[in-house]
Structure formats: C-alpha cells, structure tokens
PDB file of N, CA and C in Angstrom:
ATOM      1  N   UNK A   1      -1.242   9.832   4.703  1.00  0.00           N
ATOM      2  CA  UNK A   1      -0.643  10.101   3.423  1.00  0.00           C
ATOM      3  C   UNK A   1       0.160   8.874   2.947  1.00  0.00           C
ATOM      4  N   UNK A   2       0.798   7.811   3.917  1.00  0.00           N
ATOM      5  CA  UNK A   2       1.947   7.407   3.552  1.00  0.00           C
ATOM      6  C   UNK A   2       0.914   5.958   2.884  1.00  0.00           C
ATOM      7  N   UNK A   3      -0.304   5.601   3.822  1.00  0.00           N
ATOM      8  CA  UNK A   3      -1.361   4.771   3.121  1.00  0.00           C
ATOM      9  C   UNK A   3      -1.697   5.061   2.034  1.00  0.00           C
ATOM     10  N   UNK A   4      -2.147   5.989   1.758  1.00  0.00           N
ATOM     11  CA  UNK A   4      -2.882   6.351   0.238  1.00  0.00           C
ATOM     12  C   UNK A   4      -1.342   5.783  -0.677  1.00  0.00           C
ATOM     13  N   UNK A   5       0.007   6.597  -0.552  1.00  0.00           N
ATOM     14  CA  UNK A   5       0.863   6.074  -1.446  1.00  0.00           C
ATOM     15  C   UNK A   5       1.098   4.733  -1.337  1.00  0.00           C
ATOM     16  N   UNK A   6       0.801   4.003  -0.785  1.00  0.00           N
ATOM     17  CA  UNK A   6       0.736   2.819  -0.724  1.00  0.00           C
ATOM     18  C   UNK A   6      -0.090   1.704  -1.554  1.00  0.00           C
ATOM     19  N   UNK A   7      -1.073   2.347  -1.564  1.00  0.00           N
ATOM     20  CA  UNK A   7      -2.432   1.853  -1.877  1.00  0.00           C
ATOM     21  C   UNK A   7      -2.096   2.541  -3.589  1.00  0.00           C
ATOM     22  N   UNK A   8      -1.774   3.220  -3.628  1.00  0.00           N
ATOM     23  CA  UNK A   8      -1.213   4.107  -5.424  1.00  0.00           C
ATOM     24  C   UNK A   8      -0.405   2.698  -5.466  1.00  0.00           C
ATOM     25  N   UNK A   9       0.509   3.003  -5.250  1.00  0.00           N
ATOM     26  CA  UNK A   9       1.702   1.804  -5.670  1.00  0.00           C
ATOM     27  C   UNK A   9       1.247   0.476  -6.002  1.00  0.00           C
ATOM     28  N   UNK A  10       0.738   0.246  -4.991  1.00  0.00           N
ATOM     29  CA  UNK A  10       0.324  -1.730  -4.737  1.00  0.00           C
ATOM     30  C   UNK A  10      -0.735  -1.984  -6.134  1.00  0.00           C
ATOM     31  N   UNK A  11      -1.688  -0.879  -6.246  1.00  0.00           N
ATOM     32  CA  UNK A  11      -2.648  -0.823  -7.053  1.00  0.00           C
ATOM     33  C   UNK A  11      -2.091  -1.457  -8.521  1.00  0.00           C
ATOM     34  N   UNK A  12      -1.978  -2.224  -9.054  1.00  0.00           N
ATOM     35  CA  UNK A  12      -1.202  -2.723 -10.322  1.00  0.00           C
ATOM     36  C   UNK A  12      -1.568  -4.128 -10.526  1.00  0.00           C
ATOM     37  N   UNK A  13      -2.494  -4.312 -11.444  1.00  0.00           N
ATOM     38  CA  UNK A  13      -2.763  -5.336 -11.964  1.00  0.00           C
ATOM     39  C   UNK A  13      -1.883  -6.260 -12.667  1.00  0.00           C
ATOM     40  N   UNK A  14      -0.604  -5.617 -12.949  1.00  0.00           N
ATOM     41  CA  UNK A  14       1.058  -6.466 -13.398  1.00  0.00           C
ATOM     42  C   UNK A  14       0.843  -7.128 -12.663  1.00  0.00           C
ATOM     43  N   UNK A  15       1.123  -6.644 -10.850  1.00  0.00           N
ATOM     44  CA  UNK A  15       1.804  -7.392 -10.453  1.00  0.00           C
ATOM     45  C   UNK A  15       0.449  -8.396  -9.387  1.00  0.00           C
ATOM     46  N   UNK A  16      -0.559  -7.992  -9.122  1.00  0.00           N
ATOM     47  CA  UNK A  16      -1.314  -8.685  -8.289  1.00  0.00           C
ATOM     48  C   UNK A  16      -2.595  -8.780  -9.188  1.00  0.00           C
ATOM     49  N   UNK A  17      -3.278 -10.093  -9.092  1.00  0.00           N
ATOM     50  CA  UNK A  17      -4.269  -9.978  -9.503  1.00  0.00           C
ATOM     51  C   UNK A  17      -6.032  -9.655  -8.688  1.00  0.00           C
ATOM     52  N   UNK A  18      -6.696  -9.808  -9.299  1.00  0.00           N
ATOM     53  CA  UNK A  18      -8.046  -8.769  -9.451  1.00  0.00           C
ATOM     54  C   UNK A  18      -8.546  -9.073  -7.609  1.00  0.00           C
ATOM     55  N   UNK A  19      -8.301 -10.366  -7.466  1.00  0.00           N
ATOM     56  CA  UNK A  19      -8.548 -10.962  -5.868  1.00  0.00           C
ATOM     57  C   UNK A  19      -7.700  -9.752  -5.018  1.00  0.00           C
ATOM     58  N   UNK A  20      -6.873  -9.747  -4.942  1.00  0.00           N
ATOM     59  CA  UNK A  20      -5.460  -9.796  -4.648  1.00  0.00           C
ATOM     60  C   UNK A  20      -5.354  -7.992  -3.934  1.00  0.00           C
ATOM     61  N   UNK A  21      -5.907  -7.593  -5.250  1.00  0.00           N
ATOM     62  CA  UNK A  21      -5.951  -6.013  -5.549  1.00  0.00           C
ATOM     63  C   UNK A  21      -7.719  -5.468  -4.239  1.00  0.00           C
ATOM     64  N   UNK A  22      -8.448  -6.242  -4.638  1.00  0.00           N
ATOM     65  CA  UNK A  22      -9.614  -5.991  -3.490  1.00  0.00           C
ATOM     66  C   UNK A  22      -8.828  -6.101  -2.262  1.00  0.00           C
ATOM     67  N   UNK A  23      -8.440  -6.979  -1.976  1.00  0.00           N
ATOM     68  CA  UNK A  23      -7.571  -7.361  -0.531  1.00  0.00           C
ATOM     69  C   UNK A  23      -6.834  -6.022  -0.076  1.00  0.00           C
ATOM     70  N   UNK A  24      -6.211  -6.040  -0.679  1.00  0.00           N
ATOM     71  CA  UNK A  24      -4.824  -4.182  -0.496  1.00  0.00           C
ATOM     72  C   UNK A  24      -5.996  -3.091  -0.384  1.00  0.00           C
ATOM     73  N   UNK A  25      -6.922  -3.200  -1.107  1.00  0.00           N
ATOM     74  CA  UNK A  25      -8.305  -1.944  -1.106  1.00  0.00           C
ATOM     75  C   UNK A  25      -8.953  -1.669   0.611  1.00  0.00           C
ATOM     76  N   UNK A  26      -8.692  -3.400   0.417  1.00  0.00           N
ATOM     77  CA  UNK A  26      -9.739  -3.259   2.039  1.00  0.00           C
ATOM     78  C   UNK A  26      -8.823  -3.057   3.007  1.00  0.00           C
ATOM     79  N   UNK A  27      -7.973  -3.751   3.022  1.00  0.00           N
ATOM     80  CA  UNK A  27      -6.818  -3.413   4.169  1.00  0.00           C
ATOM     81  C   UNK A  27      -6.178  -1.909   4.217  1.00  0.00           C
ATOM     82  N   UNK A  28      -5.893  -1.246   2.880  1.00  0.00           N
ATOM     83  CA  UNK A  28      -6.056   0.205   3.525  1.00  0.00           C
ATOM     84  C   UNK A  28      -7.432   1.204   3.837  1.00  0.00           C
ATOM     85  N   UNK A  29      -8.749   0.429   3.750  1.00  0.00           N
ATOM     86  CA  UNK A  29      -9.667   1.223   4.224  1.00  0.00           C
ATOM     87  C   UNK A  29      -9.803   0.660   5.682  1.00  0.00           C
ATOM     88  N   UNK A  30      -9.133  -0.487   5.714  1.00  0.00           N
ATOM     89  CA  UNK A  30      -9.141  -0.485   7.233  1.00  0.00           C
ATOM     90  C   UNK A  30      -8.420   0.569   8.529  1.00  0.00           C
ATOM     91  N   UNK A  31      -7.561   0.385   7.242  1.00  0.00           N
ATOM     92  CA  UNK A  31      -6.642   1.956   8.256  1.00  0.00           C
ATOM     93  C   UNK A  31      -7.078   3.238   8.236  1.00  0.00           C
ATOM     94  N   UNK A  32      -7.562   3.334   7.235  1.00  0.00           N
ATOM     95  CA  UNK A  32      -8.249   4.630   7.391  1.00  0.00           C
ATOM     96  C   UNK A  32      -9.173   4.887   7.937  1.00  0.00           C
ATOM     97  N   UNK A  33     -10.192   4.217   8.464  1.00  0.00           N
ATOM     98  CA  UNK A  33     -11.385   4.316   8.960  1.00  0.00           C
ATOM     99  C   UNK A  33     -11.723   3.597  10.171  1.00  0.00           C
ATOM    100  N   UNK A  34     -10.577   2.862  10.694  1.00  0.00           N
ATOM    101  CA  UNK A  34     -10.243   2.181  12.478  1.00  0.00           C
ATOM    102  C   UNK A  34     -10.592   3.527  13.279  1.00  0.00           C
ATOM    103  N   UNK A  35     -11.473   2.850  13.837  1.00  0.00           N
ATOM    104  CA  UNK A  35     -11.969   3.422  15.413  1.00  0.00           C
ATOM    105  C   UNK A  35     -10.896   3.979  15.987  1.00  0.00           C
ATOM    106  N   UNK A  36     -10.296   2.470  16.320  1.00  0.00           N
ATOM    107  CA  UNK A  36      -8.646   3.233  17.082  1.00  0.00           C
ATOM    108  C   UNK A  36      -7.705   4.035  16.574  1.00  0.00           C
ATOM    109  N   UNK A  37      -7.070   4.500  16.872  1.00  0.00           N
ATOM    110  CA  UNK A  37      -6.366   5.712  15.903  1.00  0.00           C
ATOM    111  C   UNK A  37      -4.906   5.384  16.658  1.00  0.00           C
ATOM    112  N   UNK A  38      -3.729   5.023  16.241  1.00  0.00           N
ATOM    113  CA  UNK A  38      -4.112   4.009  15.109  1.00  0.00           C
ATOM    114  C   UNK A  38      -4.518   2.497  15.341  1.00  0.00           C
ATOM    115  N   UNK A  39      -4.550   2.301  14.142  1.00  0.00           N
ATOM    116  CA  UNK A  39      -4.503   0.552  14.044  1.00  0.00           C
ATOM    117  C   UNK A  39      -3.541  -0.457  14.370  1.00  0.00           C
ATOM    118  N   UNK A  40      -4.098  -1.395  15.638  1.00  0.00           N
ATOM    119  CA  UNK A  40      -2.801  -1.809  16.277  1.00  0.00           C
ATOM    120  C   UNK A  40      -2.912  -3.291  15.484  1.00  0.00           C
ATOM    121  N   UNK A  41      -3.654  -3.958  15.497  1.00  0.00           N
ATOM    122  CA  UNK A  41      -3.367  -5.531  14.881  1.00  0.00           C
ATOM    123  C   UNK A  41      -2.554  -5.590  13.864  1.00  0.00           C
ATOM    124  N   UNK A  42      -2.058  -6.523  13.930  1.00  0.00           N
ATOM    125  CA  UNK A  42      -0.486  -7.278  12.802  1.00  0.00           C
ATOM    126  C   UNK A  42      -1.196  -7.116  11.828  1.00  0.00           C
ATOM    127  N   UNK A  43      -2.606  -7.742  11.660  1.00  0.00           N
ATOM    128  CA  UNK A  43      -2.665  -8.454  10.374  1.00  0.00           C
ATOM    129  C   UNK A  43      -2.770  -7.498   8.742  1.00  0.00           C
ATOM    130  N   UNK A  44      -3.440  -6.864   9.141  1.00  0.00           N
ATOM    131  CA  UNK A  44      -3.462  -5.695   7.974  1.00  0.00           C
ATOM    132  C   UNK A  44      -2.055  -5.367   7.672  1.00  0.00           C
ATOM    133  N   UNK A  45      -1.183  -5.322   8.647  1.00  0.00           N
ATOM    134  CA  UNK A  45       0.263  -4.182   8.123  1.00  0.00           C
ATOM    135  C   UNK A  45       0.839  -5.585   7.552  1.00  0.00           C
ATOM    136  N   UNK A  46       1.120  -6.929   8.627  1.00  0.00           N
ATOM    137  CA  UNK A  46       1.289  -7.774   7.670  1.00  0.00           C
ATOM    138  C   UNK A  46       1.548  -8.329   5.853  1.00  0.00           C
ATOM    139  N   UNK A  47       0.359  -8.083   5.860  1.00  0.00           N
ATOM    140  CA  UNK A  47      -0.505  -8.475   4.784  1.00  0.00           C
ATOM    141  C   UNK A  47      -0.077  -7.569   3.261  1.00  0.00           C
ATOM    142  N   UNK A  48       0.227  -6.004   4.006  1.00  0.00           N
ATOM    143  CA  UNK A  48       0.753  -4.978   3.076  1.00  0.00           C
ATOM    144  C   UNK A  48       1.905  -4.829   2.918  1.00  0.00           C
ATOM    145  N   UNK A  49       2.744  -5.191   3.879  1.00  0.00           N
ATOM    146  CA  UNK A  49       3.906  -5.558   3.888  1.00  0.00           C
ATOM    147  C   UNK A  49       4.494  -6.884   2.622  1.00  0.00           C
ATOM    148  N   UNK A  50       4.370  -7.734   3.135  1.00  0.00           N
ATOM    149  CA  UNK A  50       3.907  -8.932   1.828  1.00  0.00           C
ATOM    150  C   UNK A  50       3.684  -8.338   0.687  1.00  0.00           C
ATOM    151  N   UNK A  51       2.785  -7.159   0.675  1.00  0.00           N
ATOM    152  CA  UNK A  51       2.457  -7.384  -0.854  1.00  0.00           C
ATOM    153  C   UNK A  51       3.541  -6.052  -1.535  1.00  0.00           C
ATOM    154  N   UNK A  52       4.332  -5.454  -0.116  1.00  0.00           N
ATOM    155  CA  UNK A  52       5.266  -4.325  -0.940  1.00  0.00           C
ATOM    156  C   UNK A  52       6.534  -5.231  -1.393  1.00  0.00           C
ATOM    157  N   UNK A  53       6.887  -6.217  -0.837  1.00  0.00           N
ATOM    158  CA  UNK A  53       7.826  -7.224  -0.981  1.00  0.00           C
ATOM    159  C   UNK A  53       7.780  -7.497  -2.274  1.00  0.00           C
ATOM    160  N   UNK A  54       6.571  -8.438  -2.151  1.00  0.00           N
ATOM    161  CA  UNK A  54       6.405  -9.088  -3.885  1.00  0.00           C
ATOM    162  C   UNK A  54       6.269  -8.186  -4.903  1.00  0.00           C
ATOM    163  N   UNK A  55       5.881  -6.849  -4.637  1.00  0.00           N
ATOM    164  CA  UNK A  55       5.613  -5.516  -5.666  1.00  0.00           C
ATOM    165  C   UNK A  55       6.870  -5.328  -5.951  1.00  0.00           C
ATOM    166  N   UNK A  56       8.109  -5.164  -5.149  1.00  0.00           N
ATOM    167  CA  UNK A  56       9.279  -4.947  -5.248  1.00  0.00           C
ATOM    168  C   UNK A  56       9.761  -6.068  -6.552  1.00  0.00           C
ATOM    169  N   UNK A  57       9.594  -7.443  -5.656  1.00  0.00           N
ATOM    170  CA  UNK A  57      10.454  -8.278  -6.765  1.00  0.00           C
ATOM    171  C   UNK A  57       9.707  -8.239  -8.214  1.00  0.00           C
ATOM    172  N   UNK A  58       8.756  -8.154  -7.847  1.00  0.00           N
ATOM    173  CA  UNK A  58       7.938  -7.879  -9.766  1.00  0.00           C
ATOM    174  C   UNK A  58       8.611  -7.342 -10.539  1.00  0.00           C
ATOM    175  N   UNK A  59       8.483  -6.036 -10.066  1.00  0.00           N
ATOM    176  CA  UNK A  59       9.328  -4.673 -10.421  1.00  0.00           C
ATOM    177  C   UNK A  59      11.203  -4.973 -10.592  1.00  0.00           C
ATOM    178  N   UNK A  60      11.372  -5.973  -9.705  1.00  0.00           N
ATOM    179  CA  UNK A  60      13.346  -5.510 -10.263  1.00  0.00           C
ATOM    180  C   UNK A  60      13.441  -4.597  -9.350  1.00  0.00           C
ATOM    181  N   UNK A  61      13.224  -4.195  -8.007  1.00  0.00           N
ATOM    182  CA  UNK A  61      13.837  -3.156  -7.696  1.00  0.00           C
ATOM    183  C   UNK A  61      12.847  -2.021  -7.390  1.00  0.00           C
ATOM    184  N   UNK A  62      13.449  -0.537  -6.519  1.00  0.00           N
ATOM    185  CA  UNK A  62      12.957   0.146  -6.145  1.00  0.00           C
ATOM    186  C   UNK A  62      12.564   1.284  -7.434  1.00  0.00           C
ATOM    187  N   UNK A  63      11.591   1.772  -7.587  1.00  0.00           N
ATOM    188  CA  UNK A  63      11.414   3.099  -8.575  1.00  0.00           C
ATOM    189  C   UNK A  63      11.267   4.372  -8.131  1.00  0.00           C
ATOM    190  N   UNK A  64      12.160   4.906  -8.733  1.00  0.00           N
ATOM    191  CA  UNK A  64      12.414   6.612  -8.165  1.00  0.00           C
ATOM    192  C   UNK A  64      11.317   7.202  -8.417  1.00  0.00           C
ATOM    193  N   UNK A  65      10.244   7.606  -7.324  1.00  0.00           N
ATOM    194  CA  UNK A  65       9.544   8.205  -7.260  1.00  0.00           C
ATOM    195  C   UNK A  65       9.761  10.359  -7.304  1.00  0.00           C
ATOM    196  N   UNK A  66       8.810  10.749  -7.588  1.00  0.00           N
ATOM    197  CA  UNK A  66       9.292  12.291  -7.720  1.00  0.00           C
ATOM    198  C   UNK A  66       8.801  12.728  -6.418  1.00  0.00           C
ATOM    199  N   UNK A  67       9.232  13.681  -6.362  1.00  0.00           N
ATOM    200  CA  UNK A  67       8.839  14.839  -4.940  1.00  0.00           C
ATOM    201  C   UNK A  67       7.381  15.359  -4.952  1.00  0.00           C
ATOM    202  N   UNK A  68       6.592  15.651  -4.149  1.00  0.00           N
ATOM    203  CA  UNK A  68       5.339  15.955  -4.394  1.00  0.00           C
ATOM    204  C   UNK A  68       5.336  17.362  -3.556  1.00  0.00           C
ATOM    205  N   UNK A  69       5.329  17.988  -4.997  1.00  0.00           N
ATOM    206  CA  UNK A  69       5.543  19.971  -4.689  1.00  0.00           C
ATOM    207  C   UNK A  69       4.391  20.180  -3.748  1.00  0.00           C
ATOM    208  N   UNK A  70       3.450  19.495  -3.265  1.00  0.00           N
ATOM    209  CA  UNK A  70       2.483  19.881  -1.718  1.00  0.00           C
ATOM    210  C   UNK A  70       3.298  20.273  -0.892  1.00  0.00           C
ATOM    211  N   UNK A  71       4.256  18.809  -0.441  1.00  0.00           N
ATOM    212  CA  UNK A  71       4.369  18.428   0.463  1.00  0.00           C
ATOM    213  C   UNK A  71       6.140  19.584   0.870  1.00  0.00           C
ATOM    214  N   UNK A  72       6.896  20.325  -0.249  1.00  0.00           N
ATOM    215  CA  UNK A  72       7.583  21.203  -0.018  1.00  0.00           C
ATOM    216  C   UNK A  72       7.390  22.212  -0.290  1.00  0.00           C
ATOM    217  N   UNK A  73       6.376  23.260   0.084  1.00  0.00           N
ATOM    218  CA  UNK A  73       5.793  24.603  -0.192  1.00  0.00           C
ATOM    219  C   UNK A  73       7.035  25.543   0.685  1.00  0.00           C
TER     220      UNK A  73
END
C-alpha cells in the first residue's frame, strides 16, 4: 500500500520529467513483483528516496494528505 502511495505522489510531471517519471514506474514495479519478498537491494529504495526529497523541495514542504475511509472501517 505504502508503494502504490508513493508511486501516486512521485507521479507528477511538475516536478520530474517524462525520463525521470518511467524510472519511479519501474522501480516501484520492482517492488512489487520481486521474487524475494521483500526487496533487499539499496538501489531501488535509494533511488525513491531521492526522488521523495526533491518532490518535497519542489513542493515547499509536506502536503496534508486526507485519511483513506478503507483503511478506518
């Protein structure tokens, strides 16, 4: 779950461009679909890491996201 919101977020052509945006695509289908359960190599979390950083400074800051009525039934 916490990938997919991730992959929502990062998704933004503001702040990354069209290269940039494939890259974040593949690196969370890497996680999702690793053999190993989970995914131990740096480089992917790395890589997403980096790009929540720079998503941040784009942005100014953190954005208040809402509650997702699923997830408190």
């Amino acid at each position: 779950m916490l990938v997919l919101y991730i992959l929502d977020v990062l998704n933004d052509p503001d702040v990354f461009s069209a290269a940039m945006l494939a890259e974040i695509k593949a690196d969370v289908h890497t996680l999702l679909t690793s053999a190993e359960d989970p995914y131990l190599e740096d480089d992917v979390y790395d890589r997403l890491t980096d790009c929540v950083i720079e998503w941040h400074i784009a942005k100014g800051g953190p954005i208040k996201r809402e509650k997702n009525p699923q997830l408190y039934r």
